[in-house]
C-alpha atoms as a PDB file:
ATOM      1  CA  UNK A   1      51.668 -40.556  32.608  1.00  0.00           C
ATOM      2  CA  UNK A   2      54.608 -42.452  31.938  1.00  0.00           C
ATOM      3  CA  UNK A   3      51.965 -45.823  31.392  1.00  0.00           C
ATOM      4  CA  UNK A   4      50.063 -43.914  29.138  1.00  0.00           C
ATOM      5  CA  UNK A   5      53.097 -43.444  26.734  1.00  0.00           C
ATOM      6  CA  UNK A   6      53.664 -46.775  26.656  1.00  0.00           C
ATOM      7  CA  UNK A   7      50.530 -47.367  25.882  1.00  0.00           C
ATOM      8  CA  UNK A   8      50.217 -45.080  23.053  1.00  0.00           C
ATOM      9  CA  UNK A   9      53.191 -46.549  21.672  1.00  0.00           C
ATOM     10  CA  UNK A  10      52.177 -50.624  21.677  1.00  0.00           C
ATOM     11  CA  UNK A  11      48.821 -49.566  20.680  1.00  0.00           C
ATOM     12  CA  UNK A  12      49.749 -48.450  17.207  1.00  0.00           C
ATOM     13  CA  UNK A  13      47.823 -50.390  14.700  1.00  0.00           C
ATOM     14  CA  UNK A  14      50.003 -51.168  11.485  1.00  0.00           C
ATOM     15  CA  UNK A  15      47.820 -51.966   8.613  1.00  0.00           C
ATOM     16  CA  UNK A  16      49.573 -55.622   6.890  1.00  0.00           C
ATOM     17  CA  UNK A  17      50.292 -55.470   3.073  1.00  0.00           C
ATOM     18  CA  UNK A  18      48.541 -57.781   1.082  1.00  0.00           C
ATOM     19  CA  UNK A  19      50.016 -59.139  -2.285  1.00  0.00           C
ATOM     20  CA  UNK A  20      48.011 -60.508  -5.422  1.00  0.00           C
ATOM     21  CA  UNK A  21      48.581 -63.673  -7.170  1.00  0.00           C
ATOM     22  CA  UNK A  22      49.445 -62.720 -10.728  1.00  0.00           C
ATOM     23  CA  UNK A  23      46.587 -64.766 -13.481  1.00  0.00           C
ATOM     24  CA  UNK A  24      47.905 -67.988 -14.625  1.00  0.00           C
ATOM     25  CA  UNK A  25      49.110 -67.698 -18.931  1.00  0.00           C
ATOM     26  CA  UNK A  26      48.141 -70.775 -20.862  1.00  0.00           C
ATOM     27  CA  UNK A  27      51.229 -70.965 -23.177  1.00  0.00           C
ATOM     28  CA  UNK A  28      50.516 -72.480 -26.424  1.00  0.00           C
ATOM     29  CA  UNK A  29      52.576 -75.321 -28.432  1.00  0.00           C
ATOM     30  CA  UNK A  30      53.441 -73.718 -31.080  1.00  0.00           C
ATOM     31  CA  UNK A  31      57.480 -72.308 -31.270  1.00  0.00           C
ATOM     32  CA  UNK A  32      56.856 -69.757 -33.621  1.00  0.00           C
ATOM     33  CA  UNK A  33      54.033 -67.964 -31.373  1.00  0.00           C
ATOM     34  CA  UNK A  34      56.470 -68.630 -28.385  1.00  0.00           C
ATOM     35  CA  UNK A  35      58.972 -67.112 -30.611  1.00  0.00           C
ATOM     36  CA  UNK A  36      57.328 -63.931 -31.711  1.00  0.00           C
ATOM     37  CA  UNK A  37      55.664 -63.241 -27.992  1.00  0.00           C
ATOM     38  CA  UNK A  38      59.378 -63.307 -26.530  1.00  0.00           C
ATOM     39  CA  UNK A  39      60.476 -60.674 -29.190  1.00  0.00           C
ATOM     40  CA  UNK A  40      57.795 -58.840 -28.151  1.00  0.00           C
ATOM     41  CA  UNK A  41      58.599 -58.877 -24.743  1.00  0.00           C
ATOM     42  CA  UNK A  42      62.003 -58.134 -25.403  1.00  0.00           C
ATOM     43  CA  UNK A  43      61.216 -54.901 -27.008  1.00  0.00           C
ATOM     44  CA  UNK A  44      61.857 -51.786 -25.793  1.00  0.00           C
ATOM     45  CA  UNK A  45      58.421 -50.845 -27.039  1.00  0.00           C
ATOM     46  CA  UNK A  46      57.010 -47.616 -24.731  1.00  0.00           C
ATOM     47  CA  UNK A  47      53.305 -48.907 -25.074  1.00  0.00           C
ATOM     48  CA  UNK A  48      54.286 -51.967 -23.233  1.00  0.00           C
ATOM     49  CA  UNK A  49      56.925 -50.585 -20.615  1.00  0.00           C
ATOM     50  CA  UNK A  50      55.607 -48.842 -17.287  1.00  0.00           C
ATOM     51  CA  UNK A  51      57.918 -46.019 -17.425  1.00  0.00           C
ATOM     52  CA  UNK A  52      57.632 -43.703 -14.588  1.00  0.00           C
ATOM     53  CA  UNK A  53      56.460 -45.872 -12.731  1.00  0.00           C
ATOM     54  CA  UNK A  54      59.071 -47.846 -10.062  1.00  0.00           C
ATOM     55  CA  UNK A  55      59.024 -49.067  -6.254  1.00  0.00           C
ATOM     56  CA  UNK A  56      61.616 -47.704  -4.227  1.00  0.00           C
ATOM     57  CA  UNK A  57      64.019 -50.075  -2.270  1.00  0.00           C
ATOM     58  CA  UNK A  58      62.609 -50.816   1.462  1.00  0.00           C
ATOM     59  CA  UNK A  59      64.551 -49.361   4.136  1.00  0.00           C
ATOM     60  CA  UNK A  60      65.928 -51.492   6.101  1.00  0.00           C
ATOM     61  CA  UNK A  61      66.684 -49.500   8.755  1.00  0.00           C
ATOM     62  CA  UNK A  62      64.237 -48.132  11.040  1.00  0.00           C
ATOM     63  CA  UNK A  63      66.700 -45.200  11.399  1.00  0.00           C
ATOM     64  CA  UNK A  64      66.598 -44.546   7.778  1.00  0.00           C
ATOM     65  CA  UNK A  65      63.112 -43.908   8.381  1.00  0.00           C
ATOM     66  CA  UNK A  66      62.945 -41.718  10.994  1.00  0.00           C
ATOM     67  CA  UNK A  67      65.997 -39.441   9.218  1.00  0.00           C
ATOM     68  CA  UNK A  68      63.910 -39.389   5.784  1.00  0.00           C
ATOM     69  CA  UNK A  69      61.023 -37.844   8.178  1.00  0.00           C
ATOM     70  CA  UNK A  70      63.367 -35.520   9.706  1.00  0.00           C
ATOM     71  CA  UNK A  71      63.991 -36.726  13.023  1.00  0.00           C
ATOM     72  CA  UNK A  72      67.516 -36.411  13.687  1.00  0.00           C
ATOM     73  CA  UNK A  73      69.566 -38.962  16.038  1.00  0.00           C
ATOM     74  CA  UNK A  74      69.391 -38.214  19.460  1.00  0.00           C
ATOM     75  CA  UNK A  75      73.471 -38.578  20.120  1.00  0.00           C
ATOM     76  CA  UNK A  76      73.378 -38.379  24.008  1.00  0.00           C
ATOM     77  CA  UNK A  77      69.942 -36.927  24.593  1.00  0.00           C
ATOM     78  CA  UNK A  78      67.041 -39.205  25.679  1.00  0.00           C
ATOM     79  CA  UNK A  79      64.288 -40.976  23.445  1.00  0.00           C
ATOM     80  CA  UNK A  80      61.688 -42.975  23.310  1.00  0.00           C
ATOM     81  CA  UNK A  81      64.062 -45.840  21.938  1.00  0.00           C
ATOM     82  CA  UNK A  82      66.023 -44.992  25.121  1.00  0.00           C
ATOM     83  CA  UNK A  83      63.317 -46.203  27.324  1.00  0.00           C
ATOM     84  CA  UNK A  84      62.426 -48.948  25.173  1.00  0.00           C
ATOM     85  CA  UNK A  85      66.113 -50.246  25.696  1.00  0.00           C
ATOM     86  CA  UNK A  86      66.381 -48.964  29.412  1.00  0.00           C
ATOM     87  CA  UNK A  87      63.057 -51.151  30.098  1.00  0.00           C
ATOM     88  CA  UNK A  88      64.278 -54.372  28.288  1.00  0.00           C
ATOM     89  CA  UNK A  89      67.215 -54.298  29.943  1.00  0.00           C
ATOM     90  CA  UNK A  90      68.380 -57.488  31.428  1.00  0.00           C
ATOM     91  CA  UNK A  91      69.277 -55.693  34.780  1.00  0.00           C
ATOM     92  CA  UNK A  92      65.951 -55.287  35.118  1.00  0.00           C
ATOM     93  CA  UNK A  93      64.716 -58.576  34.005  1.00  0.00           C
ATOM     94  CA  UNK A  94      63.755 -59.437  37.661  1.00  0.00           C
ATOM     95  CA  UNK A  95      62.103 -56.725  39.025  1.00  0.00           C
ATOM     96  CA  UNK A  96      58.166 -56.233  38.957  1.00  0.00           C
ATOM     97  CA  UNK A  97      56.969 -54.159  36.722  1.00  0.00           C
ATOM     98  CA  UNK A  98      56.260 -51.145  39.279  1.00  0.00           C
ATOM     99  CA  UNK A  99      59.448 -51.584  40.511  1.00  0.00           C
ATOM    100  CA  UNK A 100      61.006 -51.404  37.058  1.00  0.00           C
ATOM    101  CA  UNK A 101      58.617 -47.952  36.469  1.00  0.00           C
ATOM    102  CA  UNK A 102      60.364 -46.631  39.425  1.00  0.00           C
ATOM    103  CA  UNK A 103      63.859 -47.076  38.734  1.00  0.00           C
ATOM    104  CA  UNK A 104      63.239 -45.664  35.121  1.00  0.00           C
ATOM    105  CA  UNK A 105      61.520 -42.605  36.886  1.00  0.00           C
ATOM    106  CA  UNK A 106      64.580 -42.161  38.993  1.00  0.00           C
ATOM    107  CA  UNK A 107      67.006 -42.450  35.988  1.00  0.00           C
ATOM    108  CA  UNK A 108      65.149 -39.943  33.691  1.00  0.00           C
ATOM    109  CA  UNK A 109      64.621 -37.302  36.921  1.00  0.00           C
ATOM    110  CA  UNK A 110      68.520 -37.880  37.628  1.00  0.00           C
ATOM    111  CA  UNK A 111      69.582 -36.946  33.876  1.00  0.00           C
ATOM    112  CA  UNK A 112      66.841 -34.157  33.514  1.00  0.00           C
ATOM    113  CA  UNK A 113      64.890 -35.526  30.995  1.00  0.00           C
ATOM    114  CA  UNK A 114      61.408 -34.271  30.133  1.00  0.00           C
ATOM    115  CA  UNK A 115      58.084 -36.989  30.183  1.00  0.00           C
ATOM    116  CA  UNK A 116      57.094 -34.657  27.873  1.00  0.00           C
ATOM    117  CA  UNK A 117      59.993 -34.700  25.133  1.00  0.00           C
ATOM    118  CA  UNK A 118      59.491 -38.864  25.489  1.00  0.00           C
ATOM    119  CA  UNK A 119      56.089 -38.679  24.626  1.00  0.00           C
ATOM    120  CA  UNK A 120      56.678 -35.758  21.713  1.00  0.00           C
ATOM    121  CA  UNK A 121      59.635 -37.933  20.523  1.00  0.00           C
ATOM    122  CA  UNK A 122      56.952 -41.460  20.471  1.00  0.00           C
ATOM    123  CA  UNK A 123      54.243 -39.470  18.810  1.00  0.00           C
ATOM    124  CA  UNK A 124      56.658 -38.293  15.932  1.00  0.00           C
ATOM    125  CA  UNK A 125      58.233 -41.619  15.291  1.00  0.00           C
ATOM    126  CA  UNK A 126      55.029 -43.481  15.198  1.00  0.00           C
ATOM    127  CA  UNK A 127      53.863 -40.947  13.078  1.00  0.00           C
ATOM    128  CA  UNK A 128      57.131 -41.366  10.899  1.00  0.00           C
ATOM    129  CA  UNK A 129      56.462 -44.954  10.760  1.00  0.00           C
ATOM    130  CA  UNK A 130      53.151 -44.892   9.789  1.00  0.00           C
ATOM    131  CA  UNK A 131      53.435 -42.236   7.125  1.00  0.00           C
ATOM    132  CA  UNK A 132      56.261 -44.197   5.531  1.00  0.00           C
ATOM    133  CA  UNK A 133      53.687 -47.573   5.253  1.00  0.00           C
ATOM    134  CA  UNK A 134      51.303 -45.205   3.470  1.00  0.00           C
ATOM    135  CA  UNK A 135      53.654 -44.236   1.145  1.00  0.00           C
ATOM    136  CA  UNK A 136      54.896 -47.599   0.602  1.00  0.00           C
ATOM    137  CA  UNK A 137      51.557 -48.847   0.034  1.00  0.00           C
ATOM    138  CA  UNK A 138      50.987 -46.252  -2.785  1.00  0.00           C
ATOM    139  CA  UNK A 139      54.328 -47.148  -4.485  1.00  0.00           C
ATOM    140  CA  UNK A 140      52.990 -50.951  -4.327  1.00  0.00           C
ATOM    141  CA  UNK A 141      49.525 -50.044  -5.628  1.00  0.00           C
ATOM    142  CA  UNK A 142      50.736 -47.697  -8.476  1.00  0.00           C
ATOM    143  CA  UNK A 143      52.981 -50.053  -9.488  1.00  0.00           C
ATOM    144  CA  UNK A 144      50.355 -52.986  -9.224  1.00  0.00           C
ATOM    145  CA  UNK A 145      47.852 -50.677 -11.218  1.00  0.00           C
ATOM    146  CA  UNK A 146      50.780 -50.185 -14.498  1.00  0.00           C
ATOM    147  CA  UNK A 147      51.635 -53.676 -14.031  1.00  0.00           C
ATOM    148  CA  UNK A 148      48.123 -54.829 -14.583  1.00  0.00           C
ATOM    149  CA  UNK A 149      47.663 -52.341 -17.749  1.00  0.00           C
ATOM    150  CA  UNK A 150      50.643 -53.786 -18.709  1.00  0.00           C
ATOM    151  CA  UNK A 151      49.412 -57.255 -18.770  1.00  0.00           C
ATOM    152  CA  UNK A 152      46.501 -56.257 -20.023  1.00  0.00           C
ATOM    153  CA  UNK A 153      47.939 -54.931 -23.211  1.00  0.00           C
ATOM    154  CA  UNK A 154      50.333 -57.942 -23.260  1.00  0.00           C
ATOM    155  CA  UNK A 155      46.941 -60.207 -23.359  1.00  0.00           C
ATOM    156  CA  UNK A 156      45.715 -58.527 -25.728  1.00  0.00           C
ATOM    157  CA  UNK A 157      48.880 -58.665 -28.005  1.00  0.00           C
ATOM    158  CA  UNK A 158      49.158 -62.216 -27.398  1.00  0.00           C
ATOM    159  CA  UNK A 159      45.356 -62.746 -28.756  1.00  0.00           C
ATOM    160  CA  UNK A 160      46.283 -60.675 -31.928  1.00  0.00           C
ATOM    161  CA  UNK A 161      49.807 -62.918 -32.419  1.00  0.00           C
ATOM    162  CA  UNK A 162      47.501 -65.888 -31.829  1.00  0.00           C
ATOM    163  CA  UNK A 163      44.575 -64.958 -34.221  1.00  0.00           C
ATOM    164  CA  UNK A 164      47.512 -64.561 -36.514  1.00  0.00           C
ATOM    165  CA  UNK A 165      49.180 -67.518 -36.625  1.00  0.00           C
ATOM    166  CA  UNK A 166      45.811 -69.229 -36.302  1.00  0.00           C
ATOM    167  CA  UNK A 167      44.673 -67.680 -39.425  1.00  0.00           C
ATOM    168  CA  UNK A 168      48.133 -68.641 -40.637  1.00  0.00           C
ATOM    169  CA  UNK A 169      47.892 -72.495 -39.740  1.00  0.00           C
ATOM    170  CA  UNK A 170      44.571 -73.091 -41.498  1.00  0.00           C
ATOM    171  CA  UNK A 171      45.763 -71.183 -44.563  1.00  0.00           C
ATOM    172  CA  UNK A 172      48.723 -73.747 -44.689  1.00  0.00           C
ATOM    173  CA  UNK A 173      46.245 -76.652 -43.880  1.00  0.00           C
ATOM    174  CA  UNK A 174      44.047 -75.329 -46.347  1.00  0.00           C
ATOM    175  CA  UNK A 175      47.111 -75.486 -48.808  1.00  0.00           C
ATOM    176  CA  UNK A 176      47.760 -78.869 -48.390  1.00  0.00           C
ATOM    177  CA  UNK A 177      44.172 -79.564 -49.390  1.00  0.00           C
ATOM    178  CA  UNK A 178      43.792 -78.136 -52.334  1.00  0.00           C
ATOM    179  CA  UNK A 179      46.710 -79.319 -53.234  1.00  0.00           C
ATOM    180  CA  UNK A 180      46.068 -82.777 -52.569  1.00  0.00           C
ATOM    181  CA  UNK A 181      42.427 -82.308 -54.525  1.00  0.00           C
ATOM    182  CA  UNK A 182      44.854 -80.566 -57.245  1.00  0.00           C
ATOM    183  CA  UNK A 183      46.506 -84.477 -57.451  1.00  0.00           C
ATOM    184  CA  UNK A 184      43.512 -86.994 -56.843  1.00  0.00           C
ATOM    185  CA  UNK A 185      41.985 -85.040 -60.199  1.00  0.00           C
ATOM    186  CA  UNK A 186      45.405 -85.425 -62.294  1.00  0.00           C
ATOM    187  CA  UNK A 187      45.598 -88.862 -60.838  1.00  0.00           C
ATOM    188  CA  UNK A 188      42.098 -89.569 -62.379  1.00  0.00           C
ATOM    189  CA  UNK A 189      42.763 -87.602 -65.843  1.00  0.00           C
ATOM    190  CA  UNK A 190      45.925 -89.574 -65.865  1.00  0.00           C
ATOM    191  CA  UNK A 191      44.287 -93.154 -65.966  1.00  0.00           C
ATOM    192  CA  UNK A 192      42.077 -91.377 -68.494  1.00  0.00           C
ATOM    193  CA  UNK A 193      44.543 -90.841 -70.606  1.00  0.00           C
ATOM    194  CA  UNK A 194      46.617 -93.707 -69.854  1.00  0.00           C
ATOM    195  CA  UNK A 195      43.320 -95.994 -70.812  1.00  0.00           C
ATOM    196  CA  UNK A 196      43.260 -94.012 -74.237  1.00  0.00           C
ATOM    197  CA  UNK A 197      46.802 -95.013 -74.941  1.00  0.00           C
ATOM    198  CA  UNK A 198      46.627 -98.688 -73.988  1.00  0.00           C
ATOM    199  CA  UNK A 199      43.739 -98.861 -76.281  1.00  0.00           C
ATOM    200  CA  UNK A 200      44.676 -97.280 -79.094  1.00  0.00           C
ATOM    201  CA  UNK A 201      48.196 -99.344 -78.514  1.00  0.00           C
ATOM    202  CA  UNK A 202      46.055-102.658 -78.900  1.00  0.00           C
ATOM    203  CA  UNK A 203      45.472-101.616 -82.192  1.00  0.00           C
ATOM    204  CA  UNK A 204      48.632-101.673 -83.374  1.00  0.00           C
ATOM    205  CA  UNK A 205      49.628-105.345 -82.320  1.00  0.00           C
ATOM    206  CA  UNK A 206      49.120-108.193 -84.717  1.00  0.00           C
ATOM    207  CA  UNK A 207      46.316-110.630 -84.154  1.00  0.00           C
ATOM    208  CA  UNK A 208      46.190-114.378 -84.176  1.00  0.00           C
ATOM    209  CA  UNK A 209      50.081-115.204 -82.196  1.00  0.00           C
ATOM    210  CA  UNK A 210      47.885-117.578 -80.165  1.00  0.00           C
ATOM    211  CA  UNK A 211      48.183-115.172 -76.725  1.00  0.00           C
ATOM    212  CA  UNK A 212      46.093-113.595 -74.835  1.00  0.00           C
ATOM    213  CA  UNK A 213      46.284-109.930 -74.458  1.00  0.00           C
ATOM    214  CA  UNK A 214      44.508-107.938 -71.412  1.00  0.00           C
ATOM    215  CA  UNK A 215      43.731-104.956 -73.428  1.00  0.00           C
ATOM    216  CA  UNK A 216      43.841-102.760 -69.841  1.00  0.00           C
ATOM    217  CA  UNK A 217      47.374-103.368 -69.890  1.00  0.00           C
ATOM    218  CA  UNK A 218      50.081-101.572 -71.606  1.00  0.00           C
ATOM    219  CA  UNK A 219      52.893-103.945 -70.795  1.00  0.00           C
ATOM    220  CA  UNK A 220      50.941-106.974 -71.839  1.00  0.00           C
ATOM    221  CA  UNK A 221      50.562-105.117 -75.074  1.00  0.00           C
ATOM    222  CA  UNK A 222      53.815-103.988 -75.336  1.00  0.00           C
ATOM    223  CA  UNK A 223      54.924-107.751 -75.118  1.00  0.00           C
ATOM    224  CA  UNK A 224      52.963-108.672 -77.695  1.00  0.00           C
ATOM    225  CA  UNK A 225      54.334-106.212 -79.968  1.00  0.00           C
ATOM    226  CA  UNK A 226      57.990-107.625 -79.151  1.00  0.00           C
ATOM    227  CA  UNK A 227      56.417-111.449 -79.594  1.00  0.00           C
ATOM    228  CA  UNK A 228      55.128-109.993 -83.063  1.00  0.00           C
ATOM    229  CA  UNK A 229      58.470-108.814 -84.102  1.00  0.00           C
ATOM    230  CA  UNK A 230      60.892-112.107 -83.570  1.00  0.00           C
END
């Protein structure tokens, strides 16, 4: 009987946790979106925070767990942590395992205690244990499930911030080229009119002062004009 218990209790399967790598976020060079996605962040906007939704600290203490499931410390009565110490004791280090069964056997029939009560006392701590996993692993996934909405809305904002200032950046660029089309075309009226000037200036110079006047240019005229007037 007494191997059986001990097999019940190093049989117990615990079921490992697995985490989830979080997606990789390709940030984007540009401070203002940077800017705008931190404030957002940085909101205490409800349709991005998970309320009501938290993990609870771990206990660290196996003890904690078996009081939170109602098992109450043993003081000077015998458990199944009893054995477990009373086994892996180093004054028994040397003996063979039946001999080590037998000295146990003698130790629990001296101090009255019950296989029985050991085996009750395994059963409900395993069962303590493995009820406390479960709800760990609940607190992990609900959490894991907000989280993901969560980032999932946070995408999704991002895309609209980035359409934005997208939209933003080729109205600016867009800007710039009209305006530079805005200058090339006064640039052209402007030799235009600059043309109509020098030639009509032309005009007004006296002919026959022996130089040579490039009729494209308005200082060449103008010089003329000062020539004519000495």
């Amino acid at each position: 009987m007494f191997r059986r218990m001990f097999q019940f209790s190093s049989g117990e399967k615990v079921t490992p946790m697995t985490g989830r790598n979080g997606s990789a976020v390709h940030t984007m060079g540009m401070t203002g979106l940077s800017s705008a996605l931190q404030r957002e962040a940085d909101r205490p906007n409800t349709a991005f925070a998970s309320e009501g939704v938290s993990v609870s600290p771990v206990l660290e203490s196996f003890d904690e767990v078996y009081l939170s499931a109602g098992i109450k410390p043993a003081g000077r009565s015998y458990t199944i942590l009893k054995i477990a110490d009373m086994v892996n004791s180093k004054h028994l280090a040397d003996m063979t395992l039946e001999a080590r069964r037998n000295a146990l056997m003698m130790a629990l029939e001296a101090a009255g205690a019950e296989l029985g009560d050991l085996l009750q006392d395994a059963v409900m701590r395993n069962r303590a244990l493995d009820e406390y996993e479960e709800g760990r692993q609940e607190e992990v996934r609900q959490f894991e499930a907000a989280k993901a909405e969560e980032n999932n809305r946070l995408h999704a904002e991002m895309e609209r911030l980035t359409g934005e200032y997208m939209s933003r950046i080729q109205a600016n660029s867009d800007r710039v080229a009209q305006e530079q089309d805005n200058l090339r075309g006064w640039q052209k009226r402007k030799h235009v009119e600059s043309q109509k000037i020098t030639d009509a200036a032309t005009f007004c110079v006296p002919q026959g002062n022996g130089s040579s006047v490039n009729a494209n240019n308005l200082g060449a005229v103008l010089e003329r004009v000062n020539l004519s007037r000495r």
